[in-house]
Protein backbone atom coordinates (compact mmCIF):
# COMPACT_ATOMS: atom_id res chain seq x y z
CA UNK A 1 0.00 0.00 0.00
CA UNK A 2 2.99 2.38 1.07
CA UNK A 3 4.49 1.61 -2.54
CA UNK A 4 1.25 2.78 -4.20
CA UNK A 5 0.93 6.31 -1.96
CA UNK A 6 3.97 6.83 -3.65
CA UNK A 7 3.81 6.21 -6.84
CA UNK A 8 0.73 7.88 -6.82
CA UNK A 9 2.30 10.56 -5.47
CA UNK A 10 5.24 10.58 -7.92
CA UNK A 11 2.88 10.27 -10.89
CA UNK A 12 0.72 13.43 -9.73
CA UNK A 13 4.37 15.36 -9.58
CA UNK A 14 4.83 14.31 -12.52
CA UNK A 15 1.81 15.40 -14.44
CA UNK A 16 1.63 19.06 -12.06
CA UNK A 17 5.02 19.36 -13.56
CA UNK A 18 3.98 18.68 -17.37
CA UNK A 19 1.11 21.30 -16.50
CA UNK A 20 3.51 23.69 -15.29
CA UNK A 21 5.85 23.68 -18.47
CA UNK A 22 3.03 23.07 -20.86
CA UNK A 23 1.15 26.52 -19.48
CA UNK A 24 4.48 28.11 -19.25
CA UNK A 25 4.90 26.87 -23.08
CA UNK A 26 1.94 28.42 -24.02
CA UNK A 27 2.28 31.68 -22.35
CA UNK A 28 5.64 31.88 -24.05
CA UNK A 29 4.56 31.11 -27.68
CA UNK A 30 1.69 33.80 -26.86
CA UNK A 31 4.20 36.69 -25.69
CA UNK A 32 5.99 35.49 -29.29
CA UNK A 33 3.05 36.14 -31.30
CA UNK A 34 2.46 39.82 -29.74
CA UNK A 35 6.34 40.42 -30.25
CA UNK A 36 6.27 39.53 -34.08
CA UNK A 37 2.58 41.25 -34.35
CA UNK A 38 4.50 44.30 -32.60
CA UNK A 39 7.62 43.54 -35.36
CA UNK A 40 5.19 43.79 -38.05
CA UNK A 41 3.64 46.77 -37.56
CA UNK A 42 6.73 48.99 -36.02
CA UNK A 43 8.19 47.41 -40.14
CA UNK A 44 5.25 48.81 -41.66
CA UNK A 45 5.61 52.06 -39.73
CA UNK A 46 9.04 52.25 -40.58
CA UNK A 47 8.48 51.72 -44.59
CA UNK A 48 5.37 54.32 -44.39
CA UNK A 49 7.99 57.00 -42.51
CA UNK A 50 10.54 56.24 -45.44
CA UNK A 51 7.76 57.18 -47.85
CA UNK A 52 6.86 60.85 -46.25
CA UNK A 53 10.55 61.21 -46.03
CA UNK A 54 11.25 60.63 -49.52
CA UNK A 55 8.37 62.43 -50.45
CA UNK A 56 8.58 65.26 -48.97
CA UNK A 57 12.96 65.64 -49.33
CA UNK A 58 12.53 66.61 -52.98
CA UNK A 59 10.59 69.46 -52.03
CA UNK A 60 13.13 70.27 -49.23
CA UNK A 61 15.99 70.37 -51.75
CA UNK A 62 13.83 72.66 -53.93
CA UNK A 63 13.51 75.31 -51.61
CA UNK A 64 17.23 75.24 -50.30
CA UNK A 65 18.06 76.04 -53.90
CA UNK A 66 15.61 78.70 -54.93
CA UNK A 67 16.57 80.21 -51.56
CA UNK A 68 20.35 80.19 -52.41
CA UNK A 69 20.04 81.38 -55.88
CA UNK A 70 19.58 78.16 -57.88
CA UNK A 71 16.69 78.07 -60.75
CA UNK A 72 15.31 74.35 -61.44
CA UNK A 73 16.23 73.59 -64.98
CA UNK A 74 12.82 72.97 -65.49
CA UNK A 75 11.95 76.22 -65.91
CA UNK A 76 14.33 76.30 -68.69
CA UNK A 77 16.42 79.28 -67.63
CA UNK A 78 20.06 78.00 -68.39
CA UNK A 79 21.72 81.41 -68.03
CA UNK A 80 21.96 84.77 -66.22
């Protein structure tokens, strides 16, 4: 009977333990999924920022040379 208390009691360790690193697994692969969600969208925020930038820079440069002197060529004024 003593034998039996004690494997019992060794097989219910066992098991708490497998529901300790199974719920521990899960929680983990959850966090993951957030992370890469998180990934994803600071990637897409990133590529959307790289757009404004580039389309507003060409504008940028425009104004830095009309206000030092420079004419675009395509106003088609090649000399003084």
């Amino acid at each position: 009977m003593r034998t039996a208390l004690r494997f019992g009691f060794l097989y219910l360790l066992a098991l708490l333990l497998l529901f300790a690193l199974g719920h521990r697994n899960q929680a983990e692969q959850a966090r993951l999924e957030r992370l890469e969600a998180r990934i994803q969208a600071l990637k897409a925020e990133e590529a959307r920022l790289l757009r404004a930038r580039w389309s507003v820079t060409p504008h940028r440069v425009l104004d830095w040379a009309e206000a030092h002197g420079l004419v675009p060529m395509s106003q088609g004024r090649w000399g003084r």
